[in-house]
Protein backbone atom coordinates (compact mmCIF):
# COMPACT_ATOMS: atom_id res chain seq x y z
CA UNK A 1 22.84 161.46 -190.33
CA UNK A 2 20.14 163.69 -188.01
CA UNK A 3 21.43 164.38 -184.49
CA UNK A 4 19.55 162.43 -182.82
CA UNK A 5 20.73 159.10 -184.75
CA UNK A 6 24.22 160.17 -183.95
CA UNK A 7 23.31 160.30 -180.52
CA UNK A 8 21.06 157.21 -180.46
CA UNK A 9 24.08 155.16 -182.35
CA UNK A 10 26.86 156.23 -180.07
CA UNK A 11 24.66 155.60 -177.28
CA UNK A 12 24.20 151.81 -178.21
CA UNK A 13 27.97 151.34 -179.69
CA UNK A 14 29.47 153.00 -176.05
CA UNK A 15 26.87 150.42 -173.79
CA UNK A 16 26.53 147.21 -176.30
CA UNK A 17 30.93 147.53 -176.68
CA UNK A 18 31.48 148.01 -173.64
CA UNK A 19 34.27 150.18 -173.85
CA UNK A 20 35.30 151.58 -170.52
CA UNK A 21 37.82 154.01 -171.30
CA UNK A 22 35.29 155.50 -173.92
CA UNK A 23 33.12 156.59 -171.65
CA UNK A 24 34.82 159.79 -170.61
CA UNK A 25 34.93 160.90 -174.02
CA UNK A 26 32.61 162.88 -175.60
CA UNK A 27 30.24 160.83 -177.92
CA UNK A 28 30.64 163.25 -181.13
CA UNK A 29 34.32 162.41 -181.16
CA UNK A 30 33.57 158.84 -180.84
CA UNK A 31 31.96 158.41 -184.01
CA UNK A 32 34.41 160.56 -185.71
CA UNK A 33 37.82 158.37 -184.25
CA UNK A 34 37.43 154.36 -184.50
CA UNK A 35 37.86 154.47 -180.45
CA UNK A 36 41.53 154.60 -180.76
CA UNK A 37 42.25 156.02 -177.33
CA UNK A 38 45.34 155.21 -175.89
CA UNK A 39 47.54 157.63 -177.88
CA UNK A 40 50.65 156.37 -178.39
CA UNK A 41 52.27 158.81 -180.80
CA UNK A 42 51.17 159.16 -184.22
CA UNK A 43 47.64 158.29 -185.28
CA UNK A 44 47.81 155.28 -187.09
CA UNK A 45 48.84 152.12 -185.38
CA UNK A 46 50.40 153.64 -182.06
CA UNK A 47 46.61 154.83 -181.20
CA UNK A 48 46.86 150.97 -180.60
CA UNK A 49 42.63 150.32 -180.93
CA UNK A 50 43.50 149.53 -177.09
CA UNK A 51 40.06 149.43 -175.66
CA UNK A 52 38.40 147.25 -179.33
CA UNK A 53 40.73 144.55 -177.53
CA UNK A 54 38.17 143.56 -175.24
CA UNK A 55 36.63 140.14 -175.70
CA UNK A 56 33.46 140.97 -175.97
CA UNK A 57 33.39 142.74 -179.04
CA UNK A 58 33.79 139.51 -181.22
CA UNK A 59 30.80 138.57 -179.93
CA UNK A 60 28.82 141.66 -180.23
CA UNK A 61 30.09 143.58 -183.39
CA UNK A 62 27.72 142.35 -185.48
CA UNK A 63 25.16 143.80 -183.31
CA UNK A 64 26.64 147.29 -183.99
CA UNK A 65 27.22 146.45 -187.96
CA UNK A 66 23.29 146.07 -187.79
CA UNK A 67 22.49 148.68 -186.22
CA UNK A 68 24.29 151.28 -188.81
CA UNK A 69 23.09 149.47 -191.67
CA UNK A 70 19.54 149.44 -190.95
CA UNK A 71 19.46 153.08 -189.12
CA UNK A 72 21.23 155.42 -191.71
CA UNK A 73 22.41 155.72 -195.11
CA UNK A 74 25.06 158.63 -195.24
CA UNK A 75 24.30 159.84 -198.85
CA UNK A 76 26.96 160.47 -201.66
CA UNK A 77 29.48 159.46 -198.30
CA UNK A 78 28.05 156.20 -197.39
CA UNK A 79 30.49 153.43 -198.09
CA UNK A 80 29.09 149.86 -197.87
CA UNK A 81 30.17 146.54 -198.56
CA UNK A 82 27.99 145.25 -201.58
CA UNK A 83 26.70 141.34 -201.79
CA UNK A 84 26.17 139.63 -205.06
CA UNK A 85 24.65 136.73 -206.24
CA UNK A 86 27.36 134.31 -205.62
CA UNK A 87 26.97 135.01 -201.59
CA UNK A 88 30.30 137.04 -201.98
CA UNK A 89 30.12 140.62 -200.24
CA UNK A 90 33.24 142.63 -201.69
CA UNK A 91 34.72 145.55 -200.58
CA UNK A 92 36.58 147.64 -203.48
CA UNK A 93 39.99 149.19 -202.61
CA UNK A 94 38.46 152.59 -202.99
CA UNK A 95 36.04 152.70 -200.54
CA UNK A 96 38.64 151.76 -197.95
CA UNK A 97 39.63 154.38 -194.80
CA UNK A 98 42.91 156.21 -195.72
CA UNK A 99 45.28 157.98 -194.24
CA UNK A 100 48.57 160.02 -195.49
CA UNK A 101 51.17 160.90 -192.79
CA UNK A 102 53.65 161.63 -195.22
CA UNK A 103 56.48 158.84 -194.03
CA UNK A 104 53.38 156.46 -193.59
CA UNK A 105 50.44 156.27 -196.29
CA UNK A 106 47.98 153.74 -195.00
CA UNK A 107 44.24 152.38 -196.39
CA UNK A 108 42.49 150.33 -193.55
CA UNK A 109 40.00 147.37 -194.84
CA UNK A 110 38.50 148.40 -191.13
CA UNK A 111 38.12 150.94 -188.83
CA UNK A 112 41.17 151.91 -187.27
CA UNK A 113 42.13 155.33 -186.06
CA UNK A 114 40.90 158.25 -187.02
CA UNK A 115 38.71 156.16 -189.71
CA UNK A 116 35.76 154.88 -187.84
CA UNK A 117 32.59 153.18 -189.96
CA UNK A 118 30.59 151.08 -187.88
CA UNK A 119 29.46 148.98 -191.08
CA UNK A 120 33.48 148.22 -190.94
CA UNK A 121 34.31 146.99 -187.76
CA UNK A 122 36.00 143.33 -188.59
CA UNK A 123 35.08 140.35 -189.99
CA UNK A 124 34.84 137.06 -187.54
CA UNK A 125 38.06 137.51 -185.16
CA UNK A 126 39.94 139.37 -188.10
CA UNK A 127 39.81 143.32 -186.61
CA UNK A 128 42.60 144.79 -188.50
CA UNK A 129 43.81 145.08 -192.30
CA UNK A 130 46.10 147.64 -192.57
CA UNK A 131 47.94 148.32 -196.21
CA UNK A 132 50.75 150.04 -195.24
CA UNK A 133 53.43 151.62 -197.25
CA UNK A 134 56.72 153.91 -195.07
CA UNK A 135 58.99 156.14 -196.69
CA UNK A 136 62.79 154.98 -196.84
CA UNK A 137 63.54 155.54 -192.87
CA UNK A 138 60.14 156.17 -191.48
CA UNK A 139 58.78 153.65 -189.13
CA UNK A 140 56.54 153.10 -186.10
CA UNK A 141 58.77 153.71 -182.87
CA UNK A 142 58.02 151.67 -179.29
CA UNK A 143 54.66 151.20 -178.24
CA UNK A 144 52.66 149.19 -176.42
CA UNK A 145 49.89 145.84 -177.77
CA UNK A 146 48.37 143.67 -175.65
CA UNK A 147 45.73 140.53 -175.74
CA UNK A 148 45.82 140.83 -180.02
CA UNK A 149 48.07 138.41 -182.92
CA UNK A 150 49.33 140.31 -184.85
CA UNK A 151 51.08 139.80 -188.23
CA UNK A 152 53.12 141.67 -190.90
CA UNK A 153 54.05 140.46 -194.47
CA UNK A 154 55.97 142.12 -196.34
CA UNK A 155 54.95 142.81 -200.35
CA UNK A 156 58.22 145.30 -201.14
CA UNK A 157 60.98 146.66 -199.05
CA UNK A 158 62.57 145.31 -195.80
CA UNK A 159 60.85 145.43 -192.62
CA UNK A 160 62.63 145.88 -189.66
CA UNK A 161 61.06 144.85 -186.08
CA UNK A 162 62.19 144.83 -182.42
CA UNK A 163 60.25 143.71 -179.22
CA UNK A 164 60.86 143.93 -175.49
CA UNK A 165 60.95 139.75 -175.53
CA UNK A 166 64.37 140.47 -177.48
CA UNK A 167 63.68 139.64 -180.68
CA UNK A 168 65.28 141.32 -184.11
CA UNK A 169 64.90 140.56 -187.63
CA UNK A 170 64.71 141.87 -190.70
CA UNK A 171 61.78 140.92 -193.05
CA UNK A 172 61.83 140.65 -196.97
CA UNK A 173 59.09 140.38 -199.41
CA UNK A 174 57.27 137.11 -198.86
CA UNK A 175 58.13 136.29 -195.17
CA UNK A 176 55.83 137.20 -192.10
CA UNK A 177 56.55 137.63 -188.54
CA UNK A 178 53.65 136.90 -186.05
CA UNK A 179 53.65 138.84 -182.82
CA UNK A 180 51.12 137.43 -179.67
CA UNK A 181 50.98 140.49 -177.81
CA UNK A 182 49.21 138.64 -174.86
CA UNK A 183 49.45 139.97 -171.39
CA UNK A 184 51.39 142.93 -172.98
CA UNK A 185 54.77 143.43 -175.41
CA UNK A 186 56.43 146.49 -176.69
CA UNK A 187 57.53 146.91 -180.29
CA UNK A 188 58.97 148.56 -182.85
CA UNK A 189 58.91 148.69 -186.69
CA UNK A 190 61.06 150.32 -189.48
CA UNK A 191 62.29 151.05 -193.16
CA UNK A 192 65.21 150.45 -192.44
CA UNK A 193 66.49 151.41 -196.42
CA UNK A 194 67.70 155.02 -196.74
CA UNK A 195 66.22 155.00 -200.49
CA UNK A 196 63.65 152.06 -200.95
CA UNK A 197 60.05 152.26 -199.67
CA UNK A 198 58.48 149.35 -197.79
CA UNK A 199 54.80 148.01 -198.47
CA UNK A 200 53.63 145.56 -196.18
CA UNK A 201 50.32 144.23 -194.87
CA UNK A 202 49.66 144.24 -191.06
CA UNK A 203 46.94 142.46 -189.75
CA UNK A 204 45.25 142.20 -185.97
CA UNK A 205 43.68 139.00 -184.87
CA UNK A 206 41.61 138.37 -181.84
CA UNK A 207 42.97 135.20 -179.49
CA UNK A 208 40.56 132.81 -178.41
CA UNK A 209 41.86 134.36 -174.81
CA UNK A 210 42.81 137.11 -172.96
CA UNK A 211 46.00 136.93 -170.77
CA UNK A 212 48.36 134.85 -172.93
CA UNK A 213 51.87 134.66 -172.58
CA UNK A 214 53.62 137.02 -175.45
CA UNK A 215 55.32 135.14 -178.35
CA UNK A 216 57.03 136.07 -181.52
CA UNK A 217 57.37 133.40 -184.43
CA UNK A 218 58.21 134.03 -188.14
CA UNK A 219 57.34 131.93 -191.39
CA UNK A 220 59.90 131.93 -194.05
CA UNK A 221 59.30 130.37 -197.32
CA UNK A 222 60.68 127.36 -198.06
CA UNK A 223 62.46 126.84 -201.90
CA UNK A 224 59.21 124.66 -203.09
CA UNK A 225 56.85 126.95 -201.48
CA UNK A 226 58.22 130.50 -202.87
CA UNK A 227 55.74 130.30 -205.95
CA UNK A 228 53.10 127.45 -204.79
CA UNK A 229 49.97 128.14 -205.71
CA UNK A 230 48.84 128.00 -201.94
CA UNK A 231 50.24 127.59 -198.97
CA UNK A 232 49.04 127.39 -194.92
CA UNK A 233 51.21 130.42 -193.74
CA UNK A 234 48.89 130.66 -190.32
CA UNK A 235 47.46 128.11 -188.41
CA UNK A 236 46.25 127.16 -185.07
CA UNK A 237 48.50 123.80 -184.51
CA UNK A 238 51.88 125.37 -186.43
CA UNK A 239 50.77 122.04 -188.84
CA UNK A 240 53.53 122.12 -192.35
CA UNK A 241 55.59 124.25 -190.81
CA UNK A 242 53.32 127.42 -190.50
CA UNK A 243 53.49 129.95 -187.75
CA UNK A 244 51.40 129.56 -184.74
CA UNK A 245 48.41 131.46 -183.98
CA UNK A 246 46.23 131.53 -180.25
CA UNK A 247 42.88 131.39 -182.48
CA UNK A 248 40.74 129.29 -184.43
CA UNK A 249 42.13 130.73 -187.94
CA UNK A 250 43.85 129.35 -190.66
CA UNK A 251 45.48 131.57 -193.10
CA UNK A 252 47.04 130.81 -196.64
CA UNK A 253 48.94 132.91 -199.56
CA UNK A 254 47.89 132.46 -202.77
CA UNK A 255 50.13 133.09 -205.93
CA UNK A 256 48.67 132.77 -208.90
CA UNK A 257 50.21 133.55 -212.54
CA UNK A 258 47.38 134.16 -215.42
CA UNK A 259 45.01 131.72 -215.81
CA UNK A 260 46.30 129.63 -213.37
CA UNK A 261 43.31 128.18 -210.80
CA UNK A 262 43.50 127.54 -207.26
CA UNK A 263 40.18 126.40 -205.07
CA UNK A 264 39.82 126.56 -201.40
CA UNK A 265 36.83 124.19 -199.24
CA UNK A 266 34.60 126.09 -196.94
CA UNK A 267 33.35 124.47 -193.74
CA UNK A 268 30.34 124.65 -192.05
CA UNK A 269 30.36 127.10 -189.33
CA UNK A 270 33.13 129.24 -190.91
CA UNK A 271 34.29 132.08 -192.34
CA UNK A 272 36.34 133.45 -195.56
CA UNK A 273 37.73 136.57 -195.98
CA UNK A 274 40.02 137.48 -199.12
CA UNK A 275 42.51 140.54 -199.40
CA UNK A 276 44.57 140.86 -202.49
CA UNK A 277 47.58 142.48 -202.02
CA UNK A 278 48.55 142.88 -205.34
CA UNK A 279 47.07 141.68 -209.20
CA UNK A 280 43.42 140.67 -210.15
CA UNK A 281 41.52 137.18 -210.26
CA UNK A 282 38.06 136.16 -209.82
CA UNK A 283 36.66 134.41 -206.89
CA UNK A 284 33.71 132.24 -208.03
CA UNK A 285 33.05 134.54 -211.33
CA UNK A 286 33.81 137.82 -209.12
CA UNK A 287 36.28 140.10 -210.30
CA UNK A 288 38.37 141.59 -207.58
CA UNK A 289 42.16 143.96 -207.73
CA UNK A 290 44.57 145.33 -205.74
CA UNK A 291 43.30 146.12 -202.62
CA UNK A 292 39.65 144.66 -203.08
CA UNK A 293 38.35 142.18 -200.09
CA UNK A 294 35.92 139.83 -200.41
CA UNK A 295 34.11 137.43 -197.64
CA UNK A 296 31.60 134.54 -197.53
CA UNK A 297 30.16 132.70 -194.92
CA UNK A 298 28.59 130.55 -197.08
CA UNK A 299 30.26 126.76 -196.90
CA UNK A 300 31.23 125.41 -200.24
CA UNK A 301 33.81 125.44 -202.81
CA UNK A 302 36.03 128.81 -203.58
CA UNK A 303 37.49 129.13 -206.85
CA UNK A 304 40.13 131.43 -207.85
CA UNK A 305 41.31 132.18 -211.15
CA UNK A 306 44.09 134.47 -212.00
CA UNK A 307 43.73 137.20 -214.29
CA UNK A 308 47.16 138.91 -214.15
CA UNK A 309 50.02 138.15 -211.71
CA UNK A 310 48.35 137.86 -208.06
CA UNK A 311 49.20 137.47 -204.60
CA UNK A 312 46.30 136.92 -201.77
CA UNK A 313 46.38 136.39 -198.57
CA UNK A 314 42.94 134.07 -197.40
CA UNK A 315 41.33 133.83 -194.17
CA UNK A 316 39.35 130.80 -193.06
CA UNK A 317 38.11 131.32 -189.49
CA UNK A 318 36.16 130.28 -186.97
């Protein structure tokens, strides 16, 4: 990308954003670091994408998304999420960010720390996918969220969590905890196995408002729905028992064993977005693996068809 286009795009992302604590940095390193600014710690999560809280960039993202797709093209390093002709646009495992910290190997669907691709910035209210796997004992210590939801679920391992509202627990595969940072929470989270490694999936969520009240709420299988086919994990009114989110956005696993179909009914006015954690199926003809996303805004019917053992997690939002 010529200078000038660097300048010209960090120029429009630091005034269009709005992202006051941005301003005092220089502009190179903005395009090189996601925003990530508050530094707490480590740079994955603890760099806390504090200021990319803001309301207004659900709003405006797509403005910025625009931009870098119509202004560059970064060669043999340009990354882009590819539509086909079933209005699907997927985006492979491999051309996710990554980073390896050792204790903490991470790929991130979006920007997010030191990974920053404005052609990546979220999909809808969804800002974060984070596939994280921690070394036996390694963990994120304290920090700081506010005004995000925030959820974990856990594919291998045990996941341990604390928060400054008091709550403790220790998750196992197929459970998620659900975290409304709101007005501002402090938490921690751990291996807490001295020999097995933990793989989990954390994702950030925009509320429909700024200022809530923090929460914490957990969804637990129940015996019939360990190996359903789908289930609402995520939802906006807690409806069949699901945790309870402050946004528009339902959210459902899907486990699938080969061959084994599954379909899914697209509004009007709304948004998918697929990430599968683990095994391979095809969404409307689409072949997608471990770690591929897919989206569609496009209302109609979604049909998924296993391939090989699969677990998904689906987004429908607003």
């Amino acid at each position: 990308m010529g200078r000038a286009l660097q300048q010209a795009l960090a120029d429009f992302v630091l005034e269009r954003l709005d992202l006051p604590t941005q301003r005092g940095l220089r502009q190179e390193k903005f395009l090189r670091r996601a925003a990530d600014v508050a530094g707490f710690g480590d740079g994955h999560e603890v760099t806390q994408l504090s200021e990319f809280h803001a309301a207004s960039i659900t709003a405006r993202q797509s403005q910025a998304k625009n931009l870098a797709l119509a202004a560059f093209v970064r060669g043999a390093h340009y990354v882009g999420m590819k539509t086909t002709e079933t209005t699907l646009t997927v985006r492979r495992a491999n051309e996710r960010g990554h980073a390896d910290h050792g204790w903490l190997n991470s790929h991130h669907t979006f920007s997010f720390a030191d990974y920053y691709d404005p052609a990546h910035m979220g999909f809808r209210s969804l800002r974060v996918i984070n596939d994280d796997r921690v070394a036996p004992g390694g963990g994120f210590p304290t920090h700081p969220h506010r005004d995000m939801e925030i959820f974990s679920y856990v594919l291998e391992g045990a996941l341990q969590h604390k928060d400054s509202m008091g709550n403790g627990s220790v998750l196992k595969p197929g459970q998620i905890q659900l975290m409304s940072a709101g007005r501002g929470v402090t938490h921690s989270e751990f291996n807490p196995s001295p020999a097995d490694p933990l793989h989990f999936l954390q994702i950030w969520i925009q509320p429909r408002e700024r200022g809530l009240a923090p929460s914490y709420t957990e969804w637990r299988p129940k015996p019939e729905q360990a190996n359903a086919p789908k289930v609402l994990v995520i939802s906006p009114d807690g409806r069949d028992g699901s945790a309870t989110i402050h946004q528009d956005a339902e959210i459902y696993r899907i486990r699938l064993q080969p061959g084994q179909t599954v379909t899914h009914e697209l509004r009007q006015g709304r948004g998918a977005w697929l990430q599968i954690a683990e095994g391979a199926l095809t969404l409307n003809g689409v072949t997608l693996a471990t770690g591929d996303g897919a989206s569609t805004e496009v209302p109609g019917t979604l049909t998924f068809v296993a391939i090989e053992p699969t677990e998904v997690l689906l987004f429908d939002l607003k």
